[in-house]
C-alpha atoms as a PDB file:
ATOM      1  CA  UNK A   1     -47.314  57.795  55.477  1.00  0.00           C
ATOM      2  CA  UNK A   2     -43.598  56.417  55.035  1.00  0.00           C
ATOM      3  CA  UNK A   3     -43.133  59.191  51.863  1.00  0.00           C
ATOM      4  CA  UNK A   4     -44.434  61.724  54.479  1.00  0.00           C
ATOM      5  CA  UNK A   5     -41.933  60.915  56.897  1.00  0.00           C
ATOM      6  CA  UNK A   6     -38.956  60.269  54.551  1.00  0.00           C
ATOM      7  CA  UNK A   7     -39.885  63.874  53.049  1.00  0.00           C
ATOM      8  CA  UNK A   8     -39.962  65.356  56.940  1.00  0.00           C
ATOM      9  CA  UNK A   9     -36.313  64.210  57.653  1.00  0.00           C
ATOM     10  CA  UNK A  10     -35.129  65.401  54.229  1.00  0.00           C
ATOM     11  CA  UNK A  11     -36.827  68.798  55.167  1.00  0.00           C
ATOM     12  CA  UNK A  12     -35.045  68.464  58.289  1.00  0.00           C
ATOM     13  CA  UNK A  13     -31.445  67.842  57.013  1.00  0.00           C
ATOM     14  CA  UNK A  14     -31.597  70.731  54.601  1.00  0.00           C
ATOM     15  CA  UNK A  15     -32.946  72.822  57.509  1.00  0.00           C
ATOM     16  CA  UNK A  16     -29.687  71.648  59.399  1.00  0.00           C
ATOM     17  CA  UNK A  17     -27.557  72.461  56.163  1.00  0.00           C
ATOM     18  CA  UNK A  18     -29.036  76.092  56.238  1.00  0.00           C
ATOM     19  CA  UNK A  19     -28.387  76.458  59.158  1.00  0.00           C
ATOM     20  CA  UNK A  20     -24.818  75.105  59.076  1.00  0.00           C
ATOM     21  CA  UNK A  21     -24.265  77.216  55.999  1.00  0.00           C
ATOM     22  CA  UNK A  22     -25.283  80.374  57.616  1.00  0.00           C
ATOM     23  CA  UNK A  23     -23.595  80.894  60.760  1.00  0.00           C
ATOM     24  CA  UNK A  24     -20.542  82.573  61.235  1.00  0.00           C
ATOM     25  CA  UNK A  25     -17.057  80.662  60.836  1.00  0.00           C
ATOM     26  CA  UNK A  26     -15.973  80.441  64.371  1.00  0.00           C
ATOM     27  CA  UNK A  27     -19.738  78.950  65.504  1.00  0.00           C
ATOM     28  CA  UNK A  28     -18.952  75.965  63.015  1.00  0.00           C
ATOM     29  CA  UNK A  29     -15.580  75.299  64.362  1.00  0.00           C
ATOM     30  CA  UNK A  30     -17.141  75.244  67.643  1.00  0.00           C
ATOM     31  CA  UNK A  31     -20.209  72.815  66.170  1.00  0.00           C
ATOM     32  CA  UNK A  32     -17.151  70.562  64.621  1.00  0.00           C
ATOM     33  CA  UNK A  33     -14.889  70.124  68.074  1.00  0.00           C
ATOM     34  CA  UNK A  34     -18.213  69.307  70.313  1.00  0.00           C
ATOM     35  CA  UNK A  35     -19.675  66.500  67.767  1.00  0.00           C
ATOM     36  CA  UNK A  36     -15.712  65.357  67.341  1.00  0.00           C
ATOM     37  CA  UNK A  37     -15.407  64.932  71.381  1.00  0.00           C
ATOM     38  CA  UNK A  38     -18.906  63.321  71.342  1.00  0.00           C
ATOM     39  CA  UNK A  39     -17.360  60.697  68.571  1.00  0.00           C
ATOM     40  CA  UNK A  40     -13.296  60.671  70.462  1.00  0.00           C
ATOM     41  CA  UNK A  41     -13.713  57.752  72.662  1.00  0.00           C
ATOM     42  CA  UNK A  42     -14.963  55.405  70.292  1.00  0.00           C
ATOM     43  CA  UNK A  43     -11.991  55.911  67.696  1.00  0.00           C
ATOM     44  CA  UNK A  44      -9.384  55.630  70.542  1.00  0.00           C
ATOM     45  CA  UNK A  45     -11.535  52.191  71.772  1.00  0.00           C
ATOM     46  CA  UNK A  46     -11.295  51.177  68.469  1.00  0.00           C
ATOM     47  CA  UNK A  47      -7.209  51.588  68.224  1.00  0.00           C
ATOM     48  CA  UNK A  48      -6.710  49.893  70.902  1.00  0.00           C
ATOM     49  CA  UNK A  49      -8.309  46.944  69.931  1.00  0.00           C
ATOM     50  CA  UNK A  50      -6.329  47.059  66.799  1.00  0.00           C
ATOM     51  CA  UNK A  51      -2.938  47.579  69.340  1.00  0.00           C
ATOM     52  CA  UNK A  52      -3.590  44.836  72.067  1.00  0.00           C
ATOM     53  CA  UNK A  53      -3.344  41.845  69.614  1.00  0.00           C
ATOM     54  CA  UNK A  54       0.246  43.538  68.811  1.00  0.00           C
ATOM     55  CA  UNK A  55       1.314  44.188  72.610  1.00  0.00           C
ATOM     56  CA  UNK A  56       0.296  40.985  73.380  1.00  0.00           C
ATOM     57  CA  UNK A  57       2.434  39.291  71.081  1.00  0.00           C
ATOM     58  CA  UNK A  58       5.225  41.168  71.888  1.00  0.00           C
ATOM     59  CA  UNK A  59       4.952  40.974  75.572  1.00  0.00           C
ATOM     60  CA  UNK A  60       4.544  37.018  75.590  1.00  0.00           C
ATOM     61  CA  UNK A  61       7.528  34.891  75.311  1.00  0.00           C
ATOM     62  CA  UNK A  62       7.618  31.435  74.254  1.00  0.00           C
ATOM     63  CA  UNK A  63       7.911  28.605  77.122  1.00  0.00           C
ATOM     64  CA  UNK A  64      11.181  27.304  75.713  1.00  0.00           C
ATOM     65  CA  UNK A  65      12.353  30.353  76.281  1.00  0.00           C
ATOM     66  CA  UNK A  66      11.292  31.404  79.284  1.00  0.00           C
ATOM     67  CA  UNK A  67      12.829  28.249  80.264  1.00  0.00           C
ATOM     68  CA  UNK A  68      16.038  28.886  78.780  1.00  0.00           C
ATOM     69  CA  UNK A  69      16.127  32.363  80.903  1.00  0.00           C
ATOM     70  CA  UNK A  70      15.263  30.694  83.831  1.00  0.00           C
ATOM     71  CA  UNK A  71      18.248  28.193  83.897  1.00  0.00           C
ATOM     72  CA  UNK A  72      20.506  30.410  82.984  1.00  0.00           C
ATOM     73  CA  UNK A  73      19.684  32.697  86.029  1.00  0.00           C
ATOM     74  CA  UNK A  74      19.863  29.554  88.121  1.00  0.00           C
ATOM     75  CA  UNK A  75      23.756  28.993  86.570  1.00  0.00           C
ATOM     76  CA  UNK A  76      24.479  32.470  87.160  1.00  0.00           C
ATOM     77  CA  UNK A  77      23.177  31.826  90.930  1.00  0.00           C
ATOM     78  CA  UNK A  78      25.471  28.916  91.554  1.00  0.00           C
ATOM     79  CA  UNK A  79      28.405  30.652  90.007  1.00  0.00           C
ATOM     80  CA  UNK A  80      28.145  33.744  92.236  1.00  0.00           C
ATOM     81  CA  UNK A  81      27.713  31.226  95.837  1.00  0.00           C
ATOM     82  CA  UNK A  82      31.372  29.366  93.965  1.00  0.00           C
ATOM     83  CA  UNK A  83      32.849  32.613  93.387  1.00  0.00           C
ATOM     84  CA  UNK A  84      31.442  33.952  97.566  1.00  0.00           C
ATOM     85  CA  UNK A  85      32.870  30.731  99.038  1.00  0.00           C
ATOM     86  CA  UNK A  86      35.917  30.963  96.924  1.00  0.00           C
ATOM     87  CA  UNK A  87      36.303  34.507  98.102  1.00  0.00           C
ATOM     88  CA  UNK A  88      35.787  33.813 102.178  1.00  0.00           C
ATOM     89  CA  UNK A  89      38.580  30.519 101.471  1.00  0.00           C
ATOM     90  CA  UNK A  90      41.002  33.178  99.954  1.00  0.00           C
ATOM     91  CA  UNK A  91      40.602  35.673 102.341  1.00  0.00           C
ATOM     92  CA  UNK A  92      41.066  32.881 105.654  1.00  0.00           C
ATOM     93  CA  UNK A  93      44.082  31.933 104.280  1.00  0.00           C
ATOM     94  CA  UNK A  94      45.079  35.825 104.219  1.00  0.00           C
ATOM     95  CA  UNK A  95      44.457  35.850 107.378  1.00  0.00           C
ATOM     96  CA  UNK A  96      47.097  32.864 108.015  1.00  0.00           C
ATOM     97  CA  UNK A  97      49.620  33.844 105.798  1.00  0.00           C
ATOM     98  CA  UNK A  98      49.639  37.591 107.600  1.00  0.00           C
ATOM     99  CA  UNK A  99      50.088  35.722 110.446  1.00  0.00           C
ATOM    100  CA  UNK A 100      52.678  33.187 110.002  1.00  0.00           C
ATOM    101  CA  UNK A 101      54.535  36.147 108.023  1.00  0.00           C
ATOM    102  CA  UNK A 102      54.637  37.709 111.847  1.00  0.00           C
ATOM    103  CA  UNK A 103      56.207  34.818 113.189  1.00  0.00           C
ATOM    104  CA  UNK A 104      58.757  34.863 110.720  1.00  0.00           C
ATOM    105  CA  UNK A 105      60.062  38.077 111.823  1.00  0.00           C
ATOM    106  CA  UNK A 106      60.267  37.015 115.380  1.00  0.00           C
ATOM    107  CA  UNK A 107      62.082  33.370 114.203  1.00  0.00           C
ATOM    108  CA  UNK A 108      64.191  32.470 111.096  1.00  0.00           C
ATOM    109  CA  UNK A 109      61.472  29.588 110.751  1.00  0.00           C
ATOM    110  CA  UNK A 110      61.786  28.097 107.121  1.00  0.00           C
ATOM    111  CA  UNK A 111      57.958  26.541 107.005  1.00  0.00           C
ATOM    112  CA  UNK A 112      56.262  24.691 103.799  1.00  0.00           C
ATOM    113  CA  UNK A 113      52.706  24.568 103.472  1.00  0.00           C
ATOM    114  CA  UNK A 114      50.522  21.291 102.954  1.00  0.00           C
ATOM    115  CA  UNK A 115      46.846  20.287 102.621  1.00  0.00           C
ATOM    116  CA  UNK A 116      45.389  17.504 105.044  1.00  0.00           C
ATOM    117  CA  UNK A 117      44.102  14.832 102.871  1.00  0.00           C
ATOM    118  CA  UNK A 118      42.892  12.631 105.676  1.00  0.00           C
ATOM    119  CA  UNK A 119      42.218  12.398 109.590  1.00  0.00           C
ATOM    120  CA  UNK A 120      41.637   9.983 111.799  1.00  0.00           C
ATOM    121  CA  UNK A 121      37.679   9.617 112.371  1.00  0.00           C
ATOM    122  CA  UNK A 122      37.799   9.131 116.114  1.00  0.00           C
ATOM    123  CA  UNK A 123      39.143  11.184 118.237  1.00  0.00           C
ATOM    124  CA  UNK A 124      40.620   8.399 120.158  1.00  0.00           C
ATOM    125  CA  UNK A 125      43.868   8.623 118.672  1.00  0.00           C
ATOM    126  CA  UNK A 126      44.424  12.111 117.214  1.00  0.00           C
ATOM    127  CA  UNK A 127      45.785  11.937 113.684  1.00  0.00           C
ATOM    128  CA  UNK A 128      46.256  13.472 110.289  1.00  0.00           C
ATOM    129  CA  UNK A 129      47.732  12.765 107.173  1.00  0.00           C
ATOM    130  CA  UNK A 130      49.426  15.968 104.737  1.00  0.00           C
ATOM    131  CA  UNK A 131      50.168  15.632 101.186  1.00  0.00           C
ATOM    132  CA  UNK A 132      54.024  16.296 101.668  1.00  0.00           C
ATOM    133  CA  UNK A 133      56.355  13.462 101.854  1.00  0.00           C
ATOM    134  CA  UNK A 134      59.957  12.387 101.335  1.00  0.00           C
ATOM    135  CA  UNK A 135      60.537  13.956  98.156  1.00  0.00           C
ATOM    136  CA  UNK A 136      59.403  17.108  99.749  1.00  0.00           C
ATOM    137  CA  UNK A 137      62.349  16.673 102.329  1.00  0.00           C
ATOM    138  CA  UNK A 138      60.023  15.972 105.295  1.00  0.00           C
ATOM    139  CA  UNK A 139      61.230  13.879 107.983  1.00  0.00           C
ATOM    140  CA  UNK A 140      60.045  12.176 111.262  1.00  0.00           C
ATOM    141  CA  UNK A 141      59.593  14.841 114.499  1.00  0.00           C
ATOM    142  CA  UNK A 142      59.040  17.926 112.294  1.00  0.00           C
ATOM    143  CA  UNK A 143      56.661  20.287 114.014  1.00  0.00           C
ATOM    144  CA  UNK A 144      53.512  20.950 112.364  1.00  0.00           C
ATOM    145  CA  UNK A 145      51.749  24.447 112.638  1.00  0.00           C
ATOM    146  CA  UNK A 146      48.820  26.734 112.053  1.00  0.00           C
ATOM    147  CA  UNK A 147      48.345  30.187 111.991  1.00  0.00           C
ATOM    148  CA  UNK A 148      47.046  30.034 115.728  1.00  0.00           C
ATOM    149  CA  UNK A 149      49.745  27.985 117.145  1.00  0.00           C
ATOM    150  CA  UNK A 150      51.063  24.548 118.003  1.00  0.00           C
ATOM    151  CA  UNK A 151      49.232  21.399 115.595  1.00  0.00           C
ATOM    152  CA  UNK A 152      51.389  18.664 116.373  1.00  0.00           C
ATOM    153  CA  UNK A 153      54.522  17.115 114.868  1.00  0.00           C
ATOM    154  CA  UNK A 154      55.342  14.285 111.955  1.00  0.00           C
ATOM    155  CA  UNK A 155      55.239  10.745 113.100  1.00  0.00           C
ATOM    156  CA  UNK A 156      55.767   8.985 109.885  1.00  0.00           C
ATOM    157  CA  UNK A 157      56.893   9.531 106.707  1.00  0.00           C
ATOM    158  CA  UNK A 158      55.481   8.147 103.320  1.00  0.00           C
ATOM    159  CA  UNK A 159      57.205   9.276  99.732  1.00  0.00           C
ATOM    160  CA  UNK A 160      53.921  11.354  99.050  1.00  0.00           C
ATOM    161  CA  UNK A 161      52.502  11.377 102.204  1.00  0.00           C
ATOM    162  CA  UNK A 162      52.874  11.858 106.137  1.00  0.00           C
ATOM    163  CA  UNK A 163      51.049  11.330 109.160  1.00  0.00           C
ATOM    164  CA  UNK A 164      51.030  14.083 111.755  1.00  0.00           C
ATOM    165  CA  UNK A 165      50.058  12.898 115.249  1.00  0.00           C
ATOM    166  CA  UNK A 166      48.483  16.038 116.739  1.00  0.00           C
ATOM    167  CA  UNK A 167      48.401  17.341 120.580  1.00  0.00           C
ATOM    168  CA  UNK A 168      46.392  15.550 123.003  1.00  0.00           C
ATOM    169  CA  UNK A 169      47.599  12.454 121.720  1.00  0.00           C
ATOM    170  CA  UNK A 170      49.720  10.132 124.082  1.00  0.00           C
ATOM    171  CA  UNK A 171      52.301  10.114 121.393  1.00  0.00           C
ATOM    172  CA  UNK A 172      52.951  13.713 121.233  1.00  0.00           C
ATOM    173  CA  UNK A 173      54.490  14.993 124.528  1.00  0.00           C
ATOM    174  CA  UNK A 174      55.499  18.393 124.335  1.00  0.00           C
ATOM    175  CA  UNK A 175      57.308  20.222 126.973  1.00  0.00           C
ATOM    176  CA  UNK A 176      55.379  23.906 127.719  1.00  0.00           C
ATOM    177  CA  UNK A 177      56.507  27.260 129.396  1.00  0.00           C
ATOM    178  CA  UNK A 178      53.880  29.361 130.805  1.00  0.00           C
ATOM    179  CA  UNK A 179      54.660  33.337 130.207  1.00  0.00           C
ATOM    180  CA  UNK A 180      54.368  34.400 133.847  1.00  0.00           C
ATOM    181  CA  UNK A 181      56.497  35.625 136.034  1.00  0.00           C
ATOM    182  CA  UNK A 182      58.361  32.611 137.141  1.00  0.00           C
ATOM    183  CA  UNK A 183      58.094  30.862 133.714  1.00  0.00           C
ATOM    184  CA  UNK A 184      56.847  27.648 135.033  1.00  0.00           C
ATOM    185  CA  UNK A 185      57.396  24.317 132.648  1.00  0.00           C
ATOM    186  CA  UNK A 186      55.224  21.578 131.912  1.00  0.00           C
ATOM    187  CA  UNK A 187      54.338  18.494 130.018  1.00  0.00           C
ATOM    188  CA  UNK A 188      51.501  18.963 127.713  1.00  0.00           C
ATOM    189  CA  UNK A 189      49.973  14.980 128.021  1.00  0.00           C
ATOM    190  CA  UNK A 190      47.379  13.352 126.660  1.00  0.00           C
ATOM    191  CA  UNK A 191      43.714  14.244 127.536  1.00  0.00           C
ATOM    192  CA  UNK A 192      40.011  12.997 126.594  1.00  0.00           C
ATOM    193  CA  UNK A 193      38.412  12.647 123.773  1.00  0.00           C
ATOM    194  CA  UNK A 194      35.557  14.523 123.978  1.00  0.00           C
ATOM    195  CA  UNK A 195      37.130  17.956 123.873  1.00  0.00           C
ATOM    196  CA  UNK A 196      39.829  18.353 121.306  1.00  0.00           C
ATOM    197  CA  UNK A 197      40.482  22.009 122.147  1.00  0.00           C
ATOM    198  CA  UNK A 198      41.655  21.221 126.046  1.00  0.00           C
ATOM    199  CA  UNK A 199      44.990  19.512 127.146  1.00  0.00           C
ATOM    200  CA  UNK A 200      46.224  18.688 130.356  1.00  0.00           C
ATOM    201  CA  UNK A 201      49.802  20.512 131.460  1.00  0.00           C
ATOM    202  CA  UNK A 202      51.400  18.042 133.921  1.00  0.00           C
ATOM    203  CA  UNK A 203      54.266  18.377 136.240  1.00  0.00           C
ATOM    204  CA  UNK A 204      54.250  21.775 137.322  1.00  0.00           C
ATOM    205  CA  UNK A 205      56.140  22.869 140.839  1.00  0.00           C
ATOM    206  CA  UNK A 206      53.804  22.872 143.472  1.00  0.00           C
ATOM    207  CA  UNK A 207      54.490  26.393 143.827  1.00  0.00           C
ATOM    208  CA  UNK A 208      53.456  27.337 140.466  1.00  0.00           C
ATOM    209  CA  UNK A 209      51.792  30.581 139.684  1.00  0.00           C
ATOM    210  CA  UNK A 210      49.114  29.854 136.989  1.00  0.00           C
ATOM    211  CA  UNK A 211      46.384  32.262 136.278  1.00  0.00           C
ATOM    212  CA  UNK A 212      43.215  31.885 134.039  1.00  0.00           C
ATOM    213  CA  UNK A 213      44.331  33.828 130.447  1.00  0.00           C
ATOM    214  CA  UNK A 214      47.795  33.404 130.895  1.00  0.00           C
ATOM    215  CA  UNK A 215      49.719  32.105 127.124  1.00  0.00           C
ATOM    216  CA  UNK A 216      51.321  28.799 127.293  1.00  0.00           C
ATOM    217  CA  UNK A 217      54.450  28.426 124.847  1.00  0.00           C
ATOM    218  CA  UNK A 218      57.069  25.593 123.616  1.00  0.00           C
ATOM    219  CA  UNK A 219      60.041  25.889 126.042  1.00  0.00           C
ATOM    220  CA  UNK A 220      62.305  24.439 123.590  1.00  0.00           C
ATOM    221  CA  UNK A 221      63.700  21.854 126.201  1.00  0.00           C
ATOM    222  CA  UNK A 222      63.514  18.261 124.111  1.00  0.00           C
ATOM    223  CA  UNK A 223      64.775  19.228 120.712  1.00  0.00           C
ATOM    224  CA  UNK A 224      61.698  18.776 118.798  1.00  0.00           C
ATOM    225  CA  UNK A 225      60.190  21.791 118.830  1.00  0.00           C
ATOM    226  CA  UNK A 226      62.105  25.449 119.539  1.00  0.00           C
ATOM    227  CA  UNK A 227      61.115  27.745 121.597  1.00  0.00           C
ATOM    228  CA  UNK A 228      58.122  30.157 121.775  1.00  0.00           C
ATOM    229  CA  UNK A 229      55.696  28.563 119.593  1.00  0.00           C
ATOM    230  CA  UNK A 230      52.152  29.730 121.211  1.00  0.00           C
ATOM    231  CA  UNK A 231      50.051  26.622 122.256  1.00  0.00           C
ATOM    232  CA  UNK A 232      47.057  28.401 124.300  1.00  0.00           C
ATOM    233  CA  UNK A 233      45.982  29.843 127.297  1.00  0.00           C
ATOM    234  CA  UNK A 234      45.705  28.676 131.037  1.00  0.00           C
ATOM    235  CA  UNK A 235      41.991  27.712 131.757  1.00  0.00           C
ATOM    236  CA  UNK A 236      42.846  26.738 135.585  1.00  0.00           C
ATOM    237  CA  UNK A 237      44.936  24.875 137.723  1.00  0.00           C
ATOM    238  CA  UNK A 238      44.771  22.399 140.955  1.00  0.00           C
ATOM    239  CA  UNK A 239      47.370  20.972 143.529  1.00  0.00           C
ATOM    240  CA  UNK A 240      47.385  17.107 142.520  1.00  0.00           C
ATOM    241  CA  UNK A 241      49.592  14.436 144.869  1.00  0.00           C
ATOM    242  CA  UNK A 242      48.162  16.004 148.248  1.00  0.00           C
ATOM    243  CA  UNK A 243      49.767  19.147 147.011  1.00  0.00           C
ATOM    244  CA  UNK A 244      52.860  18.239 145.576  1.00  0.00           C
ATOM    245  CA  UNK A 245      52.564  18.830 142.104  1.00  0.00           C
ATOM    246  CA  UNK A 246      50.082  21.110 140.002  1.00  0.00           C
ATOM    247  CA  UNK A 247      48.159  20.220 137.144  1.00  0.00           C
ATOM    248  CA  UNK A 248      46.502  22.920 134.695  1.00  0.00           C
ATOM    249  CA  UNK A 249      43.933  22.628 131.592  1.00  0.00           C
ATOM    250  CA  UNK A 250      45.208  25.118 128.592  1.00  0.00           C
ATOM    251  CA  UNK A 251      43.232  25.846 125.931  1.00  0.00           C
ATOM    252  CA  UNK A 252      44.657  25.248 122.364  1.00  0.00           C
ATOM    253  CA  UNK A 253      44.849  28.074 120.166  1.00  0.00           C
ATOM    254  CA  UNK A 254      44.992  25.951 116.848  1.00  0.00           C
ATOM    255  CA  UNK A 255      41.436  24.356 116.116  1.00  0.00           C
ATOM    256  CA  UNK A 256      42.671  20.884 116.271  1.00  0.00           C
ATOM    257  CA  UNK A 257      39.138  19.672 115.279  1.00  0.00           C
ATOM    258  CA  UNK A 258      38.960  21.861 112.010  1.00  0.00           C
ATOM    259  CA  UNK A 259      42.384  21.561 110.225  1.00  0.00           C
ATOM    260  CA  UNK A 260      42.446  21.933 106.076  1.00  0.00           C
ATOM    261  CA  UNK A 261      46.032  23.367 106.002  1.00  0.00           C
ATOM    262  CA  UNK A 262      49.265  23.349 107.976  1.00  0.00           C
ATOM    263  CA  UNK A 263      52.524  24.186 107.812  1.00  0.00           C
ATOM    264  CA  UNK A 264      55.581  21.849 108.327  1.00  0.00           C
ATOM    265  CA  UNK A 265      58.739  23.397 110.312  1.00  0.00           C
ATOM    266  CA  UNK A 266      61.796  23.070 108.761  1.00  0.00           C
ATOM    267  CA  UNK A 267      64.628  23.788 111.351  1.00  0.00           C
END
């Protein structure tokens, strides 16, 4: 039985081979491209076995370095947010130079820039200390400005150092002009401590004309500090001594609360 059957499929493959054999060349190119498609996907499932092993390993990284990549993006990270803050510092103090360049052209001001190194932690008694001292030629009553306005002026002098009493302090007094039409003058005096941005202007004529928005200046009466250096603006006023005298708030245009860098007056 088994030579029987091995002697059918021998009959049967050189039937096949006849048959192959005999028909016309473009039927057996057509035989070869349907039993090739039949056999495709298996060859291409077999390459890509061989080629996934190979992507793999390409595609994978070791930890260390992963690790390596990953700090040095986080480096990268911090250096950009240095070089943002850096960037906003530099253009601020544009903005103040610009500024202070303006006033120049209005005043022959000689001014020196300095850095405040320290400040008083309460705001009881409004202070700050600037790295210029003596041997920078400072001296005692020098008005101290920022870009906005008005800061204060120097109440002592170190060799490296100086302390700046600021306004709103009962030490630093400064006699104010309001630009209206009559040009009222004032005392700026000393006010509380919970809002450094508001002073008090004392001893105004009863019949002064004070408006909310108007700009308060130095009046240059006292010899400290010259004339028409902004302070701030009128918030509002009231009739004090049963009517006597007025009284106004002004709001400083110097952030008082807020100071990095100044510049000292040099008359």
């Amino acid at each position: 039985m088994f030579k029987q059957k091995n002697y059918l499929a021998l009959g049967a493959v050189v039937f096949v081979a006849v048959v192959l054999l005999s028909l016309p060349t473009r039927a057996t190119a057509r035989l070869k491209l349907a039993v090739g498609s039949w056999f495709l996907p298996l060859f291409g499932l077999a390459n890509a076995g061989q080629q996934l092993p190979a992507d793999l390993a390409d595609s994978v990284l070791p930890r260390r370095e992963l690790l390596h990549q990953i700090d040095s993006l986080r480096r990268e990270n911090q250096q950009l947010r240095e070089q943002q803050i850096q960037a906003v510092a530099i253009a601020r103090e544009n903005d103040q130079l610009r500024n202070l360049l303006g006033w120049q052209k209005q005043a022959p001001w000689k001014l020196k820039p300095a850095n405040v190194v320290m400040r008083d932690p309460a705001n009881w008694w409004r202070t700050i200390q600037i790295d210029l001292g003596s041997r920078d030629g400072i001296q005692t009553n020098q008005p101290v400005l920022t870009a906005e306005g008005l800061a204060g002026r120097i109440s002592s002098v170190g060799f490296v150092s100086s302390q700046v009493v600021l306004i709103g302090d009962p030490n630093c007094r400064v006699s104010a002009l309001v630009e209206n039409a009559t040009h009222d003058i004032g005392v700026l005096v000393a006010s509380g401590p919970l809002d450094t941005s508001l002073v008090e202007l004392s001893y105004l004529a009863s019949g002064a004309n004070l408006k909310p928005g108007q700009n308060v200046l130095t009046s240059g009466l006292g010899g400290i500090f010259p004339k028409g250096i902004p302070i701030g603006k009128i918030v509002d006023a009231q009739a004090i001594e049963y009517g006597l005298a007025t009284e106004a708030r002004v709001k400083l245009n110097a952030n008082l609360g807020a100071l990095e860098q100044v510049w000292v007056l040099f008359k």
